[in-house]
Protein backbone atom coordinates (compact mmCIF):
# COMPACT_ATOMS: atom_id res chain seq x y z
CA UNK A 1 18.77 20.39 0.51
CA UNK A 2 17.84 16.47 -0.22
CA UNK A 3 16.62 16.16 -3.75
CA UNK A 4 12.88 14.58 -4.25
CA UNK A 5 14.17 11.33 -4.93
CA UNK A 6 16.03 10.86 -1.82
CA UNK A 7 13.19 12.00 0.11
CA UNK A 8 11.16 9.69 -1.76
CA UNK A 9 13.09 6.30 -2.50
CA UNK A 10 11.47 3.70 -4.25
CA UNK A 11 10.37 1.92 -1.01
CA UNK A 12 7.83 4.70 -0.37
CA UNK A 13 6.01 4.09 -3.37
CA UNK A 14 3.53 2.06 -3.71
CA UNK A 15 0.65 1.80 -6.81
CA UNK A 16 -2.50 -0.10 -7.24
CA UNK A 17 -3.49 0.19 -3.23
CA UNK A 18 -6.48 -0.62 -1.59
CA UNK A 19 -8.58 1.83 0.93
CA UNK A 20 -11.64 2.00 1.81
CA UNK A 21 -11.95 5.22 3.12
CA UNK A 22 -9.90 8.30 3.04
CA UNK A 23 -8.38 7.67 6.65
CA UNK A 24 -7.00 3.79 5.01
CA UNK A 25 -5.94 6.07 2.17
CA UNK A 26 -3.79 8.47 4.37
CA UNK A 27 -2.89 5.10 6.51
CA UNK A 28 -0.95 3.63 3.65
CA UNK A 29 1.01 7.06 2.75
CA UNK A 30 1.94 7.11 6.34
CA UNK A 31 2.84 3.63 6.77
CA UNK A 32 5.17 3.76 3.91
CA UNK A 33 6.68 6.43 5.64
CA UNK A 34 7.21 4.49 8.84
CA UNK A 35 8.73 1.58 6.67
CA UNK A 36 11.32 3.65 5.39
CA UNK A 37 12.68 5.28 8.28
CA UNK A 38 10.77 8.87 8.54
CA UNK A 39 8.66 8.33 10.67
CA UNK A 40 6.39 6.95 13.69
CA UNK A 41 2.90 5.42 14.07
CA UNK A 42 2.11 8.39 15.78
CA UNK A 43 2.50 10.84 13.07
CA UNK A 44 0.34 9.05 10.75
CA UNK A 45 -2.26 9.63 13.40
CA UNK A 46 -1.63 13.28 13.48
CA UNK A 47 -1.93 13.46 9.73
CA UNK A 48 -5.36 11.92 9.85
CA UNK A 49 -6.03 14.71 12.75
CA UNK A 50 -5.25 17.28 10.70
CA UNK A 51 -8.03 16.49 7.63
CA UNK A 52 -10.19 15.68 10.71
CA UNK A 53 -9.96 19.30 12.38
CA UNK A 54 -8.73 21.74 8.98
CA UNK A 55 -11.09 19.64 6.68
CA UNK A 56 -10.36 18.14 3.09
CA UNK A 57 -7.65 21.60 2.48
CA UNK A 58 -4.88 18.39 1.88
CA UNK A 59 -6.69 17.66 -1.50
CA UNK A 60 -4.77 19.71 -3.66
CA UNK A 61 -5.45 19.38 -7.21
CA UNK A 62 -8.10 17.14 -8.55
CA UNK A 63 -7.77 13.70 -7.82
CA UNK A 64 -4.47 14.58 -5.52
CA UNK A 65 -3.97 14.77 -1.57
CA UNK A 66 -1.18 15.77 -0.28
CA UNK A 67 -1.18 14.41 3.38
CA UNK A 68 0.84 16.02 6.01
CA UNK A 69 1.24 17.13 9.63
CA UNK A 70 3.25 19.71 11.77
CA UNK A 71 6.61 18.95 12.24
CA UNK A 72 6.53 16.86 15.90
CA UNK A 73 8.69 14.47 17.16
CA UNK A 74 6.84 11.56 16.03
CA UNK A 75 8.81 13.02 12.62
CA UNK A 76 12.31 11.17 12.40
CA UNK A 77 13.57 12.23 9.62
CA UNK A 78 12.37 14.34 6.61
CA UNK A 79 11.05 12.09 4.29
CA UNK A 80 8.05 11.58 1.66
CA UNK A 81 5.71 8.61 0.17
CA UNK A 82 3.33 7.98 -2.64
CA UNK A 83 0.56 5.73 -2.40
CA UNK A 84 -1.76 5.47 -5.92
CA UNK A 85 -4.65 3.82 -5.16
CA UNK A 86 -6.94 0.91 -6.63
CA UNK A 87 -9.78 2.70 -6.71
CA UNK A 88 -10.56 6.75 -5.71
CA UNK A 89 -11.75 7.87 -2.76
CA UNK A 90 -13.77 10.85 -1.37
CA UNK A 91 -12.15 12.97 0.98
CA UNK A 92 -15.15 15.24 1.30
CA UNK A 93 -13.48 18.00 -1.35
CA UNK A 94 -15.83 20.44 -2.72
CA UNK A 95 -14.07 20.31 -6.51
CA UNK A 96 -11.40 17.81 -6.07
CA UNK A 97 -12.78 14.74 -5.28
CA UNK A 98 -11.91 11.72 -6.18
CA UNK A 99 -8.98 11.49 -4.68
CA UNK A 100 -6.77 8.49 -6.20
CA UNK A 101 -3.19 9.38 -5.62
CA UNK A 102 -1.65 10.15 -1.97
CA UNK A 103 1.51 12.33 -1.41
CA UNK A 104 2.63 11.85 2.16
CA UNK A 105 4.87 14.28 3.71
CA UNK A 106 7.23 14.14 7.04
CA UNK A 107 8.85 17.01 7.86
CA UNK A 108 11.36 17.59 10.19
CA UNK A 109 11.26 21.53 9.37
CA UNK A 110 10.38 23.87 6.82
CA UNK A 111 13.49 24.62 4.83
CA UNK A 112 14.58 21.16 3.98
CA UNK A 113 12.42 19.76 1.57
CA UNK A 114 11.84 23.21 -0.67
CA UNK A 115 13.93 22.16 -3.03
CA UNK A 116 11.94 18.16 -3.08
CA UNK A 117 8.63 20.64 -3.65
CA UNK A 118 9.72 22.42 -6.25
CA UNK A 119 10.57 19.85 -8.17
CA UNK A 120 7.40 17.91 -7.25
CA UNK A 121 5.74 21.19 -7.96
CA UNK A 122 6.77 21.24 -11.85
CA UNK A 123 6.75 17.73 -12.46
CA UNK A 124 2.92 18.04 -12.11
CA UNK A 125 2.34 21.19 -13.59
CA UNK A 126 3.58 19.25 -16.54
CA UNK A 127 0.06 17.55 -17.81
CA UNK A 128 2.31 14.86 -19.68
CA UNK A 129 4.62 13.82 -16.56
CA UNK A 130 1.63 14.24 -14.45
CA UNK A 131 -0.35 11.99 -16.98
CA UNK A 132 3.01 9.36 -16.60
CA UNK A 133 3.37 9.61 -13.07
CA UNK A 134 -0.84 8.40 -12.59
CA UNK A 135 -0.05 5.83 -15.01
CA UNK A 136 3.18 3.66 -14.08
CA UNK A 137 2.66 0.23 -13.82
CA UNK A 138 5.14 0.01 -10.85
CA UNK A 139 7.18 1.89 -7.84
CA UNK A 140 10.39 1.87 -9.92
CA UNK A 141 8.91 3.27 -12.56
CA UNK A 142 7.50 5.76 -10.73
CA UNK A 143 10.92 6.40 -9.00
CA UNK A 144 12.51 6.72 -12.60
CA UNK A 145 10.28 9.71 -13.36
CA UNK A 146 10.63 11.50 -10.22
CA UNK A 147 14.14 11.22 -10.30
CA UNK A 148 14.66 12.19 -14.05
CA UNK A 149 12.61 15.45 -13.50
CA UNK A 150 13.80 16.30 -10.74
CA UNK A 151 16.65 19.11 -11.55
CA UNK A 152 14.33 20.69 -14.61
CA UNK A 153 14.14 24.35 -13.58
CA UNK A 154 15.74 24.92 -10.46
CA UNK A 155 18.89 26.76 -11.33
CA UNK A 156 16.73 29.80 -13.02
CA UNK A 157 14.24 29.70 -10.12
CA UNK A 158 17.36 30.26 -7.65
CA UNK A 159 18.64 33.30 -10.23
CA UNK A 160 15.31 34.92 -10.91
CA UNK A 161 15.19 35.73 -7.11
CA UNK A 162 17.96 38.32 -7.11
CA UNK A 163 18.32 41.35 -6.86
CA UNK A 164 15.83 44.38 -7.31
CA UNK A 165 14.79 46.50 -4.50
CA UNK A 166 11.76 45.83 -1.64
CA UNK A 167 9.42 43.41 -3.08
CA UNK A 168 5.85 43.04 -2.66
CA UNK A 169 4.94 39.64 -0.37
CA UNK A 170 2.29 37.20 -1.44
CA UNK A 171 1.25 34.42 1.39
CA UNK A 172 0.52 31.00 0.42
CA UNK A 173 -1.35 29.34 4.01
CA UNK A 174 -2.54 26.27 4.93
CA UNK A 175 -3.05 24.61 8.25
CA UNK A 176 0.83 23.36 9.15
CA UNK A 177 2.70 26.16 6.52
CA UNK A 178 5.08 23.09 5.65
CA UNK A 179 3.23 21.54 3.40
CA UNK A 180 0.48 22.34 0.93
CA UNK A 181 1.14 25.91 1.35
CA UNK A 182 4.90 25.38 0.31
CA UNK A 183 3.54 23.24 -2.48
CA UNK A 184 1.17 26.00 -3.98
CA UNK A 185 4.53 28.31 -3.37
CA UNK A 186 6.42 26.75 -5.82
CA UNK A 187 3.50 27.03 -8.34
CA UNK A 188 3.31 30.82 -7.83
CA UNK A 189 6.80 31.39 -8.28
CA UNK A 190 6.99 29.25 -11.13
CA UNK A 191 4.43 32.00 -12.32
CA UNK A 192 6.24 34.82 -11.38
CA UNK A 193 9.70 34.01 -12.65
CA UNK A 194 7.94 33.21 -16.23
CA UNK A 195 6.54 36.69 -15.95
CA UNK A 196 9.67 38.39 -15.07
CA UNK A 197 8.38 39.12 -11.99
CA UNK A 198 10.42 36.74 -9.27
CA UNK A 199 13.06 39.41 -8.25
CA UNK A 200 9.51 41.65 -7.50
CA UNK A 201 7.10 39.59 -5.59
CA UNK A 202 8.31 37.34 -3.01
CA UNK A 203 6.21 34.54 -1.65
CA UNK A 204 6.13 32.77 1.85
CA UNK A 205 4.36 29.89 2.88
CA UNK A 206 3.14 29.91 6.35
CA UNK A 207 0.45 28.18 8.71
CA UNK A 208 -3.02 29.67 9.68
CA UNK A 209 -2.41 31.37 12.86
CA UNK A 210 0.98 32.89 11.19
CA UNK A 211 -0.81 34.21 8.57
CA UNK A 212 -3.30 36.44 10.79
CA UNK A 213 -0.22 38.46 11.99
CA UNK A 214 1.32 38.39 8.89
CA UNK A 215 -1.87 39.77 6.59
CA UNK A 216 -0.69 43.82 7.34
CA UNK A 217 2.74 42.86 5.50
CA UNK A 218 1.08 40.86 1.89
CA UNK A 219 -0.78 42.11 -0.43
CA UNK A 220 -2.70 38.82 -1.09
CA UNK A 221 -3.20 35.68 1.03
CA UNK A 222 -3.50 32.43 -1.48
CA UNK A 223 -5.03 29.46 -0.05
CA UNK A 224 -7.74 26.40 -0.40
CA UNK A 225 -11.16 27.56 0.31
CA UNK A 226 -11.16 25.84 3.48
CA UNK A 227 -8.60 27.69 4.67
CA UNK A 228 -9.93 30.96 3.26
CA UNK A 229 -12.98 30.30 5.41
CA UNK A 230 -10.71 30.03 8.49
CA UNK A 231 -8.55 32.97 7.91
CA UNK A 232 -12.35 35.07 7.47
CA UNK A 233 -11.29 38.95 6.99
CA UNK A 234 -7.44 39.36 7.71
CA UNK A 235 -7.36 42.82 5.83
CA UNK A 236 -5.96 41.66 2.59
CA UNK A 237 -7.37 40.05 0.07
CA UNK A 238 -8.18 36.23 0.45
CA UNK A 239 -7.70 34.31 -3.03
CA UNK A 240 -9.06 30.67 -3.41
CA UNK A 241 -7.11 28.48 -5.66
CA UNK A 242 -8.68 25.26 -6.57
CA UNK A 243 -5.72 23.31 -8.18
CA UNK A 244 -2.52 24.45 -6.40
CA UNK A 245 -0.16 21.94 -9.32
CA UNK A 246 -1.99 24.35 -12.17
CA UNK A 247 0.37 27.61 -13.41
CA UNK A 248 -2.62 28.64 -15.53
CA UNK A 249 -4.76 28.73 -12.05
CA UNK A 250 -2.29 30.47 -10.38
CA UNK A 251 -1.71 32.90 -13.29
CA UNK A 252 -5.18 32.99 -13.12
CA UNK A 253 -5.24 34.31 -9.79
CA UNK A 254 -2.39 37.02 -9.76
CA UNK A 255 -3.35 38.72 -12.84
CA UNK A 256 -6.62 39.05 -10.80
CA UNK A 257 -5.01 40.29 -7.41
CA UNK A 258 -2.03 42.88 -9.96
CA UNK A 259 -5.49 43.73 -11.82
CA UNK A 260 -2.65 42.94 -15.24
């Protein structure tokens, strides 16, 4: 799997952007992503589509979107970009807003870049890297701190998952189930392997209508509230999670759903 910083090279960074509007915001993300190879025109206009018909769900953490689409051939390549802007901008998020830094995704499919979302997943959990990341003065040094964090945690992550009889299945859903609901995947199991409980609960990140058919085999569906109110009554419970880069949220959230 390509690590985050060769899905994201320094040429898809950008910092101090202008928008004027969230749509300008997602714009820049995408055409950073077109300038380096990922992909088309026409995806960027599919990523816009997708706030447009699923609503503001892409604003994942306070202050962060993380714009994507379905995989489609306007995708060439996997590939990612990060746009920080001059000034925030409302994407029309309930808690979230401001947003101020863009996280594009391309995806070709949804196995390649797990290992790029993990890593992006625990670099800002970390309220100090996160806190670093928001504050470079410039793409390379951006870069530098993606690329240095890159490798923390993976290798115990991969080992926690063995072993140990049927496990219970948690779904993490969004709109696409290659993006923000692989992103808030890699926060949960970051969760469960610091409980002991990775080899017990296994979590999969899938799209909306996947998720309907799905709901008789989880005991809890995660998700933004937008995407809870899509879903409506699947059978299983439906837990909101506000800030899908925060372990104590998530922690939060399965103590409620194990009652522990």
């Amino acid at each position: 799997m390509a690590a985050l910083s060769e899905l994201l090279p320094v040429a898809a960074v950008t910092v101090d952007a202008p928008a004027a509007d969230w749509r300008e915001a997602v714009r820049r993300a995408g055409d950073l992503m077109v300038a380096t190879g990922a992909a088309t025109d026409a995806y960027t206009a599919e990523m816009i589509e997708n706030v447009e018909q699923n609503g503001p769900y892409i604003v994942i953490a306070p202050g962060l979107a993380f714009a994507h689409a379905r995989p489609s051939p306007a995708v060439l390549r996997t590939g990612m970009s990060w746009v920080r802007l001059a000034r925030p901008v409302a994407f029309g998020h309930e808690s979230n807003d401001p947003v101020e830094l863009i996280v594009g995704l391309a995806a070709k499919d949804a196995s390649e870049h797990t290992a790029a979302m993990g890593a992006l997943a625990r670099l800002l959990a970390d309220q100090d890297t996160a806190r670093a990341l928001r504050e470079a003065p410039t793409a390379q040094a951006v870069h530098d701190i993606l690329r240095g964090g890159q490798e923390a945690g993976a290798p115990a992550q991969a080992a926690a998952r063995g072993g140990g009889g049927e496990p219970h299945k948690i779904l993490t859903v969004c709109g696409n189930g290659v993006g923000t609901s692989l992103f808030l995947k890699q926060t949960v199991e970051g969760v469960l392997d610091h409980w002991g409980w990775g080899r017990y609960v296994t979590v999969e990140a899938t799209d909306t209508i996947s998720a309907k058919g799905k709901a008789n085999e989880a005991v809890a569906i995660l998700t933004s509230r937008e995407i809870a109110r899509t879903l409506g009554d699947v059978g299983v419970p439906v837990k909101v999670v506000e800030d899908f880069t925060s372990a104590a949220e998530a922690d939060r959230v399965l103590r409620d759903t194990y009652d522990v």
